[in-house]
Protein backbone atom coordinates (compact mmCIF):
# COMPACT_ATOMS: atom_id res chain seq x y z
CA UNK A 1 0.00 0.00 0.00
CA UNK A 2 1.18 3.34 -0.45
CA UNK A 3 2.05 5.99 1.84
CA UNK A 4 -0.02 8.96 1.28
CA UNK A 5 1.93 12.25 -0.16
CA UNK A 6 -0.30 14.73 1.91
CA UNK A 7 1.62 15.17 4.72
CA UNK A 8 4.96 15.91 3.30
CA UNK A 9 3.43 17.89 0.76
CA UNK A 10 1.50 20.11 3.36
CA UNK A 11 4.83 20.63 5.02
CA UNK A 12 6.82 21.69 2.22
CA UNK A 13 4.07 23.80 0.98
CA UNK A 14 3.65 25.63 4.87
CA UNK A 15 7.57 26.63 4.67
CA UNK A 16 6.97 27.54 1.23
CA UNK A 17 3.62 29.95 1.77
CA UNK A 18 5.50 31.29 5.23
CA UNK A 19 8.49 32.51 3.09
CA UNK A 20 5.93 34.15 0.73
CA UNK A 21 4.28 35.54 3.76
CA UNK A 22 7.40 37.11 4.90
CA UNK A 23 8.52 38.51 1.66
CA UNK A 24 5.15 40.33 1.03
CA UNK A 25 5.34 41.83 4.76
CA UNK A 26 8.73 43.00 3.74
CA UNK A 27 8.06 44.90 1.15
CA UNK A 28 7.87 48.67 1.42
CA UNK A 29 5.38 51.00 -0.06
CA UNK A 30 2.72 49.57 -2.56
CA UNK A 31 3.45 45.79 -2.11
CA UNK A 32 3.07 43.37 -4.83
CA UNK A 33 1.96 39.42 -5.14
CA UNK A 34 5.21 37.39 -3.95
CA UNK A 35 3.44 34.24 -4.80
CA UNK A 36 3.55 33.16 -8.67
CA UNK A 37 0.40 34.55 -10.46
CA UNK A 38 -0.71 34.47 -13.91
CA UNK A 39 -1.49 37.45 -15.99
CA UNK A 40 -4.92 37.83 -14.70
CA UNK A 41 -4.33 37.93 -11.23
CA UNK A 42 -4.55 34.62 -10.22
CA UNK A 43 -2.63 32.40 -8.36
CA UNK A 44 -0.13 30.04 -10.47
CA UNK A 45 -0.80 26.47 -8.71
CA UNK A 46 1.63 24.89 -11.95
CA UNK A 47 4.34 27.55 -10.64
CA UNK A 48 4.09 26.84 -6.49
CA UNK A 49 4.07 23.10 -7.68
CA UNK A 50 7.27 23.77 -9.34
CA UNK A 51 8.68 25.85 -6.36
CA UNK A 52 8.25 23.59 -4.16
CA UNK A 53 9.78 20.90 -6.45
CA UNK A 54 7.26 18.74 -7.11
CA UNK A 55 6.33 17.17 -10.45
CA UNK A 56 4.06 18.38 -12.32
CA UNK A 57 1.40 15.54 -11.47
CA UNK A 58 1.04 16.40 -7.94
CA UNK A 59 -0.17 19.82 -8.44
CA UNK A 60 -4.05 17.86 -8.43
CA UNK A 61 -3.38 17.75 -4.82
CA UNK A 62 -3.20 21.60 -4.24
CA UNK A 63 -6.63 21.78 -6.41
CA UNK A 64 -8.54 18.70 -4.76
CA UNK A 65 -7.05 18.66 -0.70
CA UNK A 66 -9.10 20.97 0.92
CA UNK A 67 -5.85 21.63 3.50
CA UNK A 68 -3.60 22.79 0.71
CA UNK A 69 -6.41 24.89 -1.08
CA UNK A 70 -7.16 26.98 2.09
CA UNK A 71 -3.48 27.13 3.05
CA UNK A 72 -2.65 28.91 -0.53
CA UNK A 73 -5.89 30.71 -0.90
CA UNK A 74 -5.41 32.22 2.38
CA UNK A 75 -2.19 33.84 1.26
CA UNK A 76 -3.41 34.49 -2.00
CA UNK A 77 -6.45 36.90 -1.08
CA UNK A 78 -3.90 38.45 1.11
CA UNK A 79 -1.75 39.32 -1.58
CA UNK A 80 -5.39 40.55 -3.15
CA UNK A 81 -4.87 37.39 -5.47
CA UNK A 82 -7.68 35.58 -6.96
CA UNK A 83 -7.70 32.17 -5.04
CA UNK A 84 -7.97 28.82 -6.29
CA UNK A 85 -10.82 28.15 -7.04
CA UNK A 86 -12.16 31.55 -7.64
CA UNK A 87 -13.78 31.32 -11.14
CA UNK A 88 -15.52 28.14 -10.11
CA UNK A 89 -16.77 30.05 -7.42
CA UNK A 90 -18.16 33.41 -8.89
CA UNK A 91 -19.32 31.00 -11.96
CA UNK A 92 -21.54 29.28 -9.49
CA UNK A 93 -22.44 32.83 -7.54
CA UNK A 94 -23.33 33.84 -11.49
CA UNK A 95 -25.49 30.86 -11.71
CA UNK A 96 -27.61 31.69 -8.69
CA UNK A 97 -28.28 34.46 -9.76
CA UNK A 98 -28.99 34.28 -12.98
CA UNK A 99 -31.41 31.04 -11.51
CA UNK A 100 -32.63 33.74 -9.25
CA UNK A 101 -33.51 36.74 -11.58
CA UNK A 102 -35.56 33.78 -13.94
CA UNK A 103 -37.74 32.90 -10.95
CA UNK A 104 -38.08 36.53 -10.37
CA UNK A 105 -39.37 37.00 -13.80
CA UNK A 106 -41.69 34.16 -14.06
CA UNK A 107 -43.45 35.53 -10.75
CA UNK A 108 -42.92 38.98 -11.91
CA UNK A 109 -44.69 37.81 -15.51
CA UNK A 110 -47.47 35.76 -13.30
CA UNK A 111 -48.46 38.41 -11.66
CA UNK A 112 -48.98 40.27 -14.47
CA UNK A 113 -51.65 38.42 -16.01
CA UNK A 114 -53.45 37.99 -12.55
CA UNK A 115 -53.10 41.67 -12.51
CA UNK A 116 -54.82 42.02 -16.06
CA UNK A 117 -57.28 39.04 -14.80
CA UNK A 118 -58.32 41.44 -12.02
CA UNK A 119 -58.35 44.46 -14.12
CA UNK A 120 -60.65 42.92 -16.22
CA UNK A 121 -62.83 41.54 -13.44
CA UNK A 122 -63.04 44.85 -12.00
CA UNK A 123 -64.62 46.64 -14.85
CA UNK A 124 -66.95 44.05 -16.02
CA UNK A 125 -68.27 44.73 -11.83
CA UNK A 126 -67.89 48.78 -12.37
CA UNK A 127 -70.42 48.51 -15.21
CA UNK A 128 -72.97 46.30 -13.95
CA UNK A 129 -72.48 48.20 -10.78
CA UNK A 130 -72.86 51.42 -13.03
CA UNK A 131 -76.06 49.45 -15.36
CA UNK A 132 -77.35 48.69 -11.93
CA UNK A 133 -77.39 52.21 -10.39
CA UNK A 134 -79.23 53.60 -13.67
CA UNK A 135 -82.27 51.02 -13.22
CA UNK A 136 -82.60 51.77 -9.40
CA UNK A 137 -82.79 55.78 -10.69
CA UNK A 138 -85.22 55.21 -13.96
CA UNK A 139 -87.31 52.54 -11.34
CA UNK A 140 -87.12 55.68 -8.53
CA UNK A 141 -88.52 58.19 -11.12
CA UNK A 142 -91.03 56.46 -12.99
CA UNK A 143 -91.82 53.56 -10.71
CA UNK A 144 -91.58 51.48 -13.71
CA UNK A 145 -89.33 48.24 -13.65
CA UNK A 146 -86.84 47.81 -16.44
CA UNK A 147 -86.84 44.68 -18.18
CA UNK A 148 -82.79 43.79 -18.94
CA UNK A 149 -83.43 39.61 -19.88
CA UNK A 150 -84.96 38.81 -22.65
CA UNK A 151 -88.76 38.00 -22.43
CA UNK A 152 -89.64 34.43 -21.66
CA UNK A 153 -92.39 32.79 -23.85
């Protein structure tokens, strides 16, 4: 059976991150990333693997172990780096709201036909309400019923 990696990797990569650590406190004036980013402001997790002199196929581990990922990301948004993880994050933050603003428009769009339901309701009942007022005047007047079915034979 093998022996896991994670230890010796963690440990390695703690020495590493404290020496980055170190190096951004002791910079003067406007302080820049000391950990290996790419051109977008992200942390480099193929350059750290390399720094730490690892091969290139155990850089998985700083994407998948939870301990490493929090351990660079919490240097990394120190350094005002995006962290690992980052676009899968704010892709998923996109999602829920995008998810979000649809269920707000399909309620938003339901309510607007039960508001035009309504509407309608309501003035169908203003002019038999209105129709209604007119043959309670004409019978007040005249005394005189008006007829408003048609006649039954």
């Amino acid at each position: 059976m093998s022996k896991s990696i994670l230890p010796e990797l963690l440990e390695d990569l703690e020495r590493y991150l404290d020496q980055r650590a170190q190096a951004w406190l002791d910079q003067d004036g406007e302080r820049m990333p000391t950990l290996p980013s790419t051109s977008d402001g992200k942390v480099n997790v193929r350059a750290i693997t390399a720094a730490l002199g690892r091969p290139q196929s155990q850089e998985q581990h700083l994407f998948k172990k939870s301990e490493l990922r929090s351990a660079i990301n919490a240097v990394a948004i120190e350094q005002k780096l995006k962290p690992i993880g980052g676009r899968l994050q704010s892709e998923e933050l996109d999602k829920a709201v995008a998810d979000r603003m649809r269920r707000t428009d399909m309620r938003a769009s339901e309510m607007s036909k039960l508001v035009a339901e309504q509407a309608s309701v309501i003035e169908k009942q203003r002019r038999t309400i209105e129709s209604l007022r007119e043959q309670v005047r004409m019978f007040e007047e005249t005394g005189q019923v008006l007829r408003t079915n048609a006649v039954r034979r």
